[in-house]
Protein backbone atom coordinates (compact mmCIF):
# COMPACT_ATOMS: atom_id res chain seq x y z
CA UNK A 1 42.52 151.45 37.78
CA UNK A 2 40.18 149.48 40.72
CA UNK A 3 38.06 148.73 37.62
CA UNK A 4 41.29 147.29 35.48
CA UNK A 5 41.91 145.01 38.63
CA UNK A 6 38.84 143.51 39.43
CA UNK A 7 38.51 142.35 35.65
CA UNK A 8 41.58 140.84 35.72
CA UNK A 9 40.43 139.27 39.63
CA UNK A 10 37.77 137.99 37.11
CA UNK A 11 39.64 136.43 34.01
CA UNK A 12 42.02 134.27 36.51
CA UNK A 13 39.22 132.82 38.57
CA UNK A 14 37.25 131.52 35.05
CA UNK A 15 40.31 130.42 34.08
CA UNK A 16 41.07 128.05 37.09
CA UNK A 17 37.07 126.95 36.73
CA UNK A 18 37.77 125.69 33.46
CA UNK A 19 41.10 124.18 33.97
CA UNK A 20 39.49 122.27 37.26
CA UNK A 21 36.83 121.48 35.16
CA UNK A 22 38.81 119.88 32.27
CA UNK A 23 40.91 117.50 35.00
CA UNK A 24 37.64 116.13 36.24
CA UNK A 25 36.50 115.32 32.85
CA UNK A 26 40.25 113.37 32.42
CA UNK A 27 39.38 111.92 35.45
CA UNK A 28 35.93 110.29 35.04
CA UNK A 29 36.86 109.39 31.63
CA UNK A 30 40.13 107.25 32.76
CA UNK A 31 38.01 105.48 35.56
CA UNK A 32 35.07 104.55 32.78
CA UNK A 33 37.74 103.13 30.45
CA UNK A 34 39.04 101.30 33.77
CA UNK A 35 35.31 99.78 34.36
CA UNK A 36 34.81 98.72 30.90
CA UNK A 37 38.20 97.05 30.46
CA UNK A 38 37.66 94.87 33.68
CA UNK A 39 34.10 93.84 32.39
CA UNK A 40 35.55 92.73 29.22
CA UNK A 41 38.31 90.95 30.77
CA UNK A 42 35.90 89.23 32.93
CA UNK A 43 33.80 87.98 30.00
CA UNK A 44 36.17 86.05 27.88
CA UNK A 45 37.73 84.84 31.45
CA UNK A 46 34.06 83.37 31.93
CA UNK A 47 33.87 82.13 27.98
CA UNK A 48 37.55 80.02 28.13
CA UNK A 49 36.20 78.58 31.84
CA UNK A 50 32.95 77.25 30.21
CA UNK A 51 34.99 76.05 26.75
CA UNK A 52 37.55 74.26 28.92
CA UNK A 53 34.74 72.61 31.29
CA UNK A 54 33.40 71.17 28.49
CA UNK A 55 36.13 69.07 27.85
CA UNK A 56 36.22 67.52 30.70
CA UNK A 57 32.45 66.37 31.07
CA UNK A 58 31.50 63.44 32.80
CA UNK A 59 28.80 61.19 31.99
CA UNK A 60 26.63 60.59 35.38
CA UNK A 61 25.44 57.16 35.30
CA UNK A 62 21.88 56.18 35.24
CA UNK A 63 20.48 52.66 36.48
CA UNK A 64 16.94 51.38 36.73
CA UNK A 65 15.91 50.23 40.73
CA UNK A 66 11.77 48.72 41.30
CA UNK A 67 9.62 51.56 42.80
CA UNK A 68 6.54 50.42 44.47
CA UNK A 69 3.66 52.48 44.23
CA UNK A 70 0.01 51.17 45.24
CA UNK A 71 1.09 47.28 45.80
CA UNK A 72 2.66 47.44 42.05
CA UNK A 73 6.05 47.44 40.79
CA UNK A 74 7.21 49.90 38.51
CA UNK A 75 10.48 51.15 36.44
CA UNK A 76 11.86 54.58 37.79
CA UNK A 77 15.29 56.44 36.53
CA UNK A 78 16.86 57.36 39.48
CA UNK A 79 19.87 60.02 39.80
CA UNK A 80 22.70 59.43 41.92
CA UNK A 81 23.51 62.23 44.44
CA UNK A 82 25.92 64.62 43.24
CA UNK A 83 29.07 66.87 44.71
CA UNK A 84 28.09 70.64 44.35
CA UNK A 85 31.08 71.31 42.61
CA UNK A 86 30.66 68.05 39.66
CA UNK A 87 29.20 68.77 36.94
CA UNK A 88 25.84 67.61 36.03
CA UNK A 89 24.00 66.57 32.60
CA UNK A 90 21.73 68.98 31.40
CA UNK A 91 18.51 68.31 32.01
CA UNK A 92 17.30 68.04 28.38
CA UNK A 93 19.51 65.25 27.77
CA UNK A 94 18.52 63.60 30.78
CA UNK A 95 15.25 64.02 29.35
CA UNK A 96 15.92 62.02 26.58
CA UNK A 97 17.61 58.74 27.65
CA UNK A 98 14.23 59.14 30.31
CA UNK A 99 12.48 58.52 27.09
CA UNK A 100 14.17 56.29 25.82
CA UNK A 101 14.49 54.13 28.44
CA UNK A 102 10.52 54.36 29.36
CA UNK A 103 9.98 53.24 25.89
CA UNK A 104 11.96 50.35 26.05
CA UNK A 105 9.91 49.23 29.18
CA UNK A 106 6.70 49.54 27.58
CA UNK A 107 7.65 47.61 24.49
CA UNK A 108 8.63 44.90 27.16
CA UNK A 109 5.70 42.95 28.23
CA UNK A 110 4.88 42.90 31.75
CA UNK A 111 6.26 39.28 32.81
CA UNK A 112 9.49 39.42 30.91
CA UNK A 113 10.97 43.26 32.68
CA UNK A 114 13.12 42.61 34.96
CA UNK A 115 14.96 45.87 37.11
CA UNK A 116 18.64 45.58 37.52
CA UNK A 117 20.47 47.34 40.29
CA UNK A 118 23.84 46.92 41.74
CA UNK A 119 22.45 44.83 43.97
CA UNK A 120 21.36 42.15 41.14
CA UNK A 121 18.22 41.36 39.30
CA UNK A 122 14.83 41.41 40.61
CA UNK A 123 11.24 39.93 38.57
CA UNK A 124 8.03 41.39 39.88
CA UNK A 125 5.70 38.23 38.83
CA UNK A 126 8.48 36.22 41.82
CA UNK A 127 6.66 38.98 44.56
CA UNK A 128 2.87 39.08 44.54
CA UNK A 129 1.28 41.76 46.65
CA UNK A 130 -1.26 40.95 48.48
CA UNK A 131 -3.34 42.92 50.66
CA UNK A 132 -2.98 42.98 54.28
CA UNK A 133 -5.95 40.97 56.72
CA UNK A 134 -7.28 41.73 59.79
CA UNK A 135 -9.28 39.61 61.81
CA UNK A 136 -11.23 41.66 64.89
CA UNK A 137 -12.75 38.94 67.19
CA UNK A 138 -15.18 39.66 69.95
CA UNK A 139 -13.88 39.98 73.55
CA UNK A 140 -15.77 37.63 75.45
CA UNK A 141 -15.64 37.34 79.29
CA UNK A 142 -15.77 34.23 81.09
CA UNK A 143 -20.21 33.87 81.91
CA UNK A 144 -21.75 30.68 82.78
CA UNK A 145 -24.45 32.28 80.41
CA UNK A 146 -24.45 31.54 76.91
CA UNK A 147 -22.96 33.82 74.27
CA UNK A 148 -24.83 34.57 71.68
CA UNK A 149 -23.28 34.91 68.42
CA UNK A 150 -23.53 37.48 66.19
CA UNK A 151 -22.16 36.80 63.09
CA UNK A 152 -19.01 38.57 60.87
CA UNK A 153 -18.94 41.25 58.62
CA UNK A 154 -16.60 41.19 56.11
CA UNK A 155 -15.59 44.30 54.68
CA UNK A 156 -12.06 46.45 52.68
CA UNK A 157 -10.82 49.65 53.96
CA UNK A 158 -8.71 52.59 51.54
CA UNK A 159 -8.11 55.95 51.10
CA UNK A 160 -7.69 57.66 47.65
CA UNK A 161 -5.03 59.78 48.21
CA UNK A 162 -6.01 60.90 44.44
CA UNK A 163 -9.66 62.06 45.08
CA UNK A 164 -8.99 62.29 49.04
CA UNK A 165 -11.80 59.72 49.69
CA UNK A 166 -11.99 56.96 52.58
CA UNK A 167 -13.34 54.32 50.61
CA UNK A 168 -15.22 51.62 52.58
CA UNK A 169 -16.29 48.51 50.49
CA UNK A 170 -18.85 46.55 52.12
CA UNK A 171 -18.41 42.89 51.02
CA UNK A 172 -20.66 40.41 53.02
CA UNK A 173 -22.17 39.33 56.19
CA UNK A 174 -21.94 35.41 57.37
CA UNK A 175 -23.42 33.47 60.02
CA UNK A 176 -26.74 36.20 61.56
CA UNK A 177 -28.87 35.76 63.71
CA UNK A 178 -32.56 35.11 62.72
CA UNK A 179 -34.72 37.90 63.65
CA UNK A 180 -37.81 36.86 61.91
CA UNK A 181 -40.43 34.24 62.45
CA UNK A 182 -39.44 31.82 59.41
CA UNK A 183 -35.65 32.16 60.50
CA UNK A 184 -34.52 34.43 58.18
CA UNK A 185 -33.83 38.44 58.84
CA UNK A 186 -33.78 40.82 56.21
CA UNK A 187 -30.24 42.77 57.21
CA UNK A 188 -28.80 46.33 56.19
CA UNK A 189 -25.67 48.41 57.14
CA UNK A 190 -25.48 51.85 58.22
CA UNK A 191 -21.77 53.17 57.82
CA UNK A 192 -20.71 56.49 59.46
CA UNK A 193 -17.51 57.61 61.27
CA UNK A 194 -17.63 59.26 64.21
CA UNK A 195 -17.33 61.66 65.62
CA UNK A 196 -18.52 63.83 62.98
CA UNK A 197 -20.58 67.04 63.34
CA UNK A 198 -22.38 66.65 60.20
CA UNK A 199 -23.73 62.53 60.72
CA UNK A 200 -22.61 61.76 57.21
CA UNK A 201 -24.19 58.23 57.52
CA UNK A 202 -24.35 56.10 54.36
CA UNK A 203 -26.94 52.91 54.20
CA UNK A 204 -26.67 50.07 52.13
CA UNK A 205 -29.86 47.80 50.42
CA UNK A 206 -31.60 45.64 52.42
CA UNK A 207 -30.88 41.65 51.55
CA UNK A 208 -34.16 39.82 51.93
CA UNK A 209 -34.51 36.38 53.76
CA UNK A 210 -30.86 35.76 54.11
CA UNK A 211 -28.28 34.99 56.70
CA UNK A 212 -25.30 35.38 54.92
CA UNK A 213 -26.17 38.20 52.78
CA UNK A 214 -23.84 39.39 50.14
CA UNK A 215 -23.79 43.47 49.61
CA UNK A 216 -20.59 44.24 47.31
CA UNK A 217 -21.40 48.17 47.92
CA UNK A 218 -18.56 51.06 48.29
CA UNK A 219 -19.89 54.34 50.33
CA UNK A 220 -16.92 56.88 50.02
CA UNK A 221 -16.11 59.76 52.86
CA UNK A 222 -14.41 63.00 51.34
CA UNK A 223 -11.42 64.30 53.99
CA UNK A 224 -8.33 64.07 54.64
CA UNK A 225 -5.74 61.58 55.73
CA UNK A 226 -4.47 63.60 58.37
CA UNK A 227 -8.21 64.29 59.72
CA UNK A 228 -9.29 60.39 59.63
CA UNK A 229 -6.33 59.11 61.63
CA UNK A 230 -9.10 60.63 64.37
CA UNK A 231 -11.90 59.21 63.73
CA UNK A 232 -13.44 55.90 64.09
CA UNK A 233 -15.48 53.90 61.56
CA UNK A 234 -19.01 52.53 63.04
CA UNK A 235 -20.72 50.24 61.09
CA UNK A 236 -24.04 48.62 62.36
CA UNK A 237 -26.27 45.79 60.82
CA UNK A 238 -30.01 46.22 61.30
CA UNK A 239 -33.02 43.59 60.11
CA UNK A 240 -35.79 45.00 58.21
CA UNK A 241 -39.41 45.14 59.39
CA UNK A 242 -41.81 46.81 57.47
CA UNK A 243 -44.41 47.16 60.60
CA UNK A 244 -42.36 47.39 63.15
CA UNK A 245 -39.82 48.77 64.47
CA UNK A 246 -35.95 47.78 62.68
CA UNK A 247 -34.40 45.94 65.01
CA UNK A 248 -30.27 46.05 65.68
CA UNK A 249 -28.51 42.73 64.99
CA UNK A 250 -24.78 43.83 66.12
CA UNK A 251 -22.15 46.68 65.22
CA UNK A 252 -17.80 47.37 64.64
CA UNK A 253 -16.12 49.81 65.51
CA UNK A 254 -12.75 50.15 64.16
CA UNK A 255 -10.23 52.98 65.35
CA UNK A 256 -8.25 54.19 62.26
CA UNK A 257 -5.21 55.83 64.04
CA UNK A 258 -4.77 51.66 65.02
CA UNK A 259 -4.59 50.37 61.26
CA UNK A 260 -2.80 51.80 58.35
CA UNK A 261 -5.34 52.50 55.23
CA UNK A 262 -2.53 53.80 53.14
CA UNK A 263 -3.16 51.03 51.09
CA UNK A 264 -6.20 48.17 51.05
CA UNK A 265 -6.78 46.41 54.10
CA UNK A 266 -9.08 43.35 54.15
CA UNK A 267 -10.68 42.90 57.55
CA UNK A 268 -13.00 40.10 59.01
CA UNK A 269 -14.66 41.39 62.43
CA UNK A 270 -17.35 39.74 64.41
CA UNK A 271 -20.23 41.78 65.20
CA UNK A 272 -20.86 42.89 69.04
CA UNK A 273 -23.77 43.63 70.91
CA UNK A 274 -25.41 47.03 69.79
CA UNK A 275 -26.01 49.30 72.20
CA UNK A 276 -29.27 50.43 71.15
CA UNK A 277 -31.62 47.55 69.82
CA UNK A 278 -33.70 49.73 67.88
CA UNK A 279 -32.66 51.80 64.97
CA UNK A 280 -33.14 55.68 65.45
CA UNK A 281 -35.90 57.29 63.20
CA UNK A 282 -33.36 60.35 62.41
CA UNK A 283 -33.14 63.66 62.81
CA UNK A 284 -35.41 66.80 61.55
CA UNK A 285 -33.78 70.62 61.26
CA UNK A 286 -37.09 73.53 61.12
CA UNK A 287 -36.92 77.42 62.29
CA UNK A 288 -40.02 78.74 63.45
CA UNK A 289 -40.23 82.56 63.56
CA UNK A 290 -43.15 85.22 64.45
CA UNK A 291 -44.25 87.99 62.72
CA UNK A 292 -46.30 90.35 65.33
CA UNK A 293 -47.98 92.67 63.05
CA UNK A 294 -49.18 90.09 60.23
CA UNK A 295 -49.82 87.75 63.70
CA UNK A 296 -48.78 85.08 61.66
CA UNK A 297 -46.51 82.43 62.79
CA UNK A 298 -43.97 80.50 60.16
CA UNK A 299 -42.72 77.22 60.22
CA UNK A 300 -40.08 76.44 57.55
CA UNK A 301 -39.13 72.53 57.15
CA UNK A 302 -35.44 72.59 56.47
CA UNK A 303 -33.95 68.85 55.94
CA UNK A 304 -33.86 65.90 57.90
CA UNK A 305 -31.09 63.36 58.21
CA UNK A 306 -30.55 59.50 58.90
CA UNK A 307 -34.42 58.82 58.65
CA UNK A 308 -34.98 54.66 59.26
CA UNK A 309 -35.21 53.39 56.25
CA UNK A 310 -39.77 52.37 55.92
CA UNK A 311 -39.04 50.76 52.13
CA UNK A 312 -37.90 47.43 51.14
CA UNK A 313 -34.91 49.23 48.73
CA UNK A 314 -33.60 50.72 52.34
CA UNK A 315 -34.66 53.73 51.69
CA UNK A 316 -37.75 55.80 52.97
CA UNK A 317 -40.35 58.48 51.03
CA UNK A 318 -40.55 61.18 53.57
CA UNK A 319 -42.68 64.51 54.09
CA UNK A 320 -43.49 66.48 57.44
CA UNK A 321 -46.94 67.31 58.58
CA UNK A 322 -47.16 70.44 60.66
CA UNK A 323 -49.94 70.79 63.16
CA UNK A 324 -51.17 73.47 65.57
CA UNK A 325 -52.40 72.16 68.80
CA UNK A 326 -54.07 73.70 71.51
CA UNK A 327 -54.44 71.66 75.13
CA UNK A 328 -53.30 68.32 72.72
CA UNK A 329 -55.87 69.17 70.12
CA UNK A 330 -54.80 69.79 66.58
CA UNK A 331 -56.55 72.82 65.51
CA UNK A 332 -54.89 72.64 61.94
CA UNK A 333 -52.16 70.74 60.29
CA UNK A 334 -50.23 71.09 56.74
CA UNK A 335 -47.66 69.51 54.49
CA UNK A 336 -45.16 69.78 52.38
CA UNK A 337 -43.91 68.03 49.68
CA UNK A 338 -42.77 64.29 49.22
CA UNK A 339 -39.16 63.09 48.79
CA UNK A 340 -39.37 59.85 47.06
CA UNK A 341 -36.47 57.18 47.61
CA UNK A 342 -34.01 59.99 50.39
CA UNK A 343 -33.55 59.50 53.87
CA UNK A 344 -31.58 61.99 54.26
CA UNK A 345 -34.48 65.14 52.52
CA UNK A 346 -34.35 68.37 51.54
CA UNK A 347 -37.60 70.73 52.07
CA UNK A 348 -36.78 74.44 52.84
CA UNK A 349 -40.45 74.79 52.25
CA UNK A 350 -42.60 77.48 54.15
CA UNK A 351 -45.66 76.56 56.29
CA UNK A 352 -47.49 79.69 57.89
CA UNK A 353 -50.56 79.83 60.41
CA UNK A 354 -52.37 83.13 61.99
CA UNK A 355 -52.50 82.97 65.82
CA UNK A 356 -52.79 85.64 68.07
CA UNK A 357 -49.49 87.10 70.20
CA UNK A 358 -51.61 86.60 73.38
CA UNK A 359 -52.24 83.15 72.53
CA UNK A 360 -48.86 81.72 71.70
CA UNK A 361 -48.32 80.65 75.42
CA UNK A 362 -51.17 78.44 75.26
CA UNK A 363 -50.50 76.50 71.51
CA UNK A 364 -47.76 74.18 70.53
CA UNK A 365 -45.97 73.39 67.01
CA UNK A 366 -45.96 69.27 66.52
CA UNK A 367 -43.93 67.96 63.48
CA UNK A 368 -44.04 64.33 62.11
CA UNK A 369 -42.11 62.95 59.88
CA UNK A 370 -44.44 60.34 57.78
CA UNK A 371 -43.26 57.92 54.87
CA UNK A 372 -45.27 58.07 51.70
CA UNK A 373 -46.89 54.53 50.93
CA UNK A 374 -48.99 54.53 47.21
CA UNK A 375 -50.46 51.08 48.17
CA UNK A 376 -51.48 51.38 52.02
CA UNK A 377 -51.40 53.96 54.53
CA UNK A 378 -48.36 56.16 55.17
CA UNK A 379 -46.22 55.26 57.57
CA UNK A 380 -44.78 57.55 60.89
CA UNK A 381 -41.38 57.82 61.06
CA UNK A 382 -41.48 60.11 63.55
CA UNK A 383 -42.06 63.07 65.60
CA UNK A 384 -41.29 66.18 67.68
CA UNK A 385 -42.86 69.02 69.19
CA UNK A 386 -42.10 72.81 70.23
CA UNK A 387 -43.39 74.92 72.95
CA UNK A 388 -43.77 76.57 76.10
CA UNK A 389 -44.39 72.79 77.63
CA UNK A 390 -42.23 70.95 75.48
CA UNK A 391 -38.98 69.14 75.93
CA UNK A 392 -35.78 70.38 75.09
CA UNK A 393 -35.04 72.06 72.65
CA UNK A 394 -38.16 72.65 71.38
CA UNK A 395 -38.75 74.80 74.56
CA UNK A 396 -35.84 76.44 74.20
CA UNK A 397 -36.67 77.28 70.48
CA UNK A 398 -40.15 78.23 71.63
CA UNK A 399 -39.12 80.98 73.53
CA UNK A 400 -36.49 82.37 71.25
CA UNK A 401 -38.86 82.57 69.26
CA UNK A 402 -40.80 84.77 71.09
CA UNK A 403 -38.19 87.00 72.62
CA UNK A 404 -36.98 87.36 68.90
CA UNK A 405 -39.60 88.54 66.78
CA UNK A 406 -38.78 88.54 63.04
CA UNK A 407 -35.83 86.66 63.47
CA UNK A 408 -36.06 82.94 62.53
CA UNK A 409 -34.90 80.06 65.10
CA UNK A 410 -33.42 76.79 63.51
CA UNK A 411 -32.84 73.99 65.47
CA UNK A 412 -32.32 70.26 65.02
CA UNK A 413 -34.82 67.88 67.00
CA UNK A 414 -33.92 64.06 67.53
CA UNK A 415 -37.52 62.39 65.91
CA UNK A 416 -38.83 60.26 68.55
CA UNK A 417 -40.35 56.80 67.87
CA UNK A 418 -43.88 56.95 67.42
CA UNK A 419 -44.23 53.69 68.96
């Protein structure tokens, strides 16, 4: 009888599983039809909207305005703004009458196109551009002495926003001062900007017996726009003098945050008084390092930089010769190789010479920097020394040297003028 019950206990709970089981089922399937209904629905709502809006397009006008881009004129479509909620053209019919309509400007030659805008016609060939002039004059206080003048240097200023390039075009000098004996000088320009960690200096030819030379050179500076608005362009005219030293006629200095370069600017300036009347020889990078078991003592001659030009082409034909003094006696001395027609060399070549550890207190490194003559004797450009008794830095780089074994020192050293 207990048994009887609990069986039937049994049948009426499966039974209400499957009937609650069943309504869910109804359930889910009503609220899927729902969902897919609505979806539909919304689709061919979406389909008449498009269908009906294309009725109704509008045609957005196109007219052709003058563009200038680098001191030309040129034909650009230009779309009026829009509302958010109108309607644009597609863009490959847009496309088109952009071909089109470029086309039709080609086949035009370039005197007869004329742009029309709602403000009337306007012809190109009526508009020249011409580039802008700027005439930098000397400040002169009142003296009783007499000035001395100069001269001008005439030269163009750009950047290449394609290549990123400050493009300096060095045009001509007029009205220098003779620095020679028959009244003549022999002048060249050294262009750098400053200041600049590197001394990118460029050099131009050397214009023989003349006082109004003509150079027609372009020396190009890779960086940015944003990055030469601080810097300022040096330029400075020397006279050649094969056997003596080059000697400084008159400099510019031009600011570039105080002219705008966007496009080509034509400037006259007159030269001032250099500071320096002699031309630097340059600039020589080595490392010297020790090696304490071998006892051997390497000098490796790097690259120099802004040597003074020794040839009549402006240029020099440099090589170092390394010597080993001891008490201002050269004990031995080395080369490398020559650079023909560089002032600004490349060496990294190795120079090695056995000396004692005891004995490096006592002995001195002296480098000169020589240019390479096949018809006379070379020529000193010049020279610098390291050690305990030098001047800075080669003292400095002396004893680093010596406190760190092994490891090699590299330093640049200022060449001073043999003379």
């Amino acid at each position: 009888m207990f048994r009887s019950r609990l069986l039937k206990r049994t049948q009426g709970i499966i039974e209400s599983a499957m009937i609650l089981a069943f309504l869910v089922t109804v359930v889910a399937a009503i609220i899927l039809s729902v969902i897919l209904t609505a979806v539909m629905m919304h689709r061919l709502w979406a389909g008449k909207t498009a269908t009906s809006s294309q009725d109704t397009i509008r045609h957005t006008p196109q007219f052709v305005v003058p563009s200038k881009r680098y001191g030309s004129l040129h034909a650009e479509t230009v779309q009026p703004q829009v509302d958010p909620g109108t309607y644009q053209e597609p863009i490959a019919a847009r496309a088109r009458d952009d071909v089109r309509e470029n086309s039709r400007l080609e086949e035009e030659p370039e005197s007869s196109k004329t742009f029309v805008s709602e403000y009337g016609a306007l012809q190109p060939e009526l508009y020249p551009q011409q580039d802008d002039v700027l005439h930098i004059k000397e400040l002169r206080q009142k003296r009783t002495t007499k000035k001395t003048n100069r001269g001008k240097l005439h030269i163009k200023l750009n950047y290449d926003f394609r290549t990123s390039d400050f493009v300096v075009r060095l045009i001509e000098a007029s009205g220098l001062p003779a620095m020679d004996i028959g009244g003549y000088s022999d002048p060249y320009v050294k262009v750098y900007l400053e200041p600049d960690e590197e001394r990118r200096m460029k050099q131009s030819s050397v214009q023989r017996r003349t006082l109004n030379p003509s150079f027609d050179e372009v020396f190009k500076f890779p960086i940015t726009y944003d990055e030469l608005q601080e810097k300022t362009l040096c330029m400075k005219v020397f006279d050649f003098d094969k056997f003596s030293r080059h000697d400084a006629i008159g400099d510019i200095q031009i600011r570039i945050r105080d002219t705008n370069v966007s496009r080509q600017l034509d400037v006259w300036s007159d030269l001032t008084k250099p500071d320096r009347h002699q031309e630097a020889p340059g600039d020589l990078l080595f490392s010297i390092s020790y090696l304490p078991n071998a006892e051997r003592l390497t000098v490796v001659a790097l690259r120099a930089r802004n040597l003074k030009a020794m040839d009549c082409n402006g240029l020099s034909d440099p090589f170092v010769k390394v010597s080993l003094l001891y008490e201002g006696k050269r004990l031995k001395s080395k080369k490398t190789s020559i650079q023909y027609k560089d002032c600004h060399p490349v060496w990294n070549e190795a120079i090695n010479f056995n000396i004692p550890f005891k004995q490096l207190s006592t002995h001195c490194l002296e480098l000169q920097v020589y240019d390479h003559d096949v018809l006379s004797q070379d020529e000193l450009i010049g020279e610098t020394t390291t050690g305990d008794d030098s001047d800075e830095p080669g003292r400095s780089q002396w004893r680093d040297m010596i406190d760190y074994p092994r490891k090699p020192v590299a330093v640049w050293h200022s060449l001073k003028d043999p003379n």
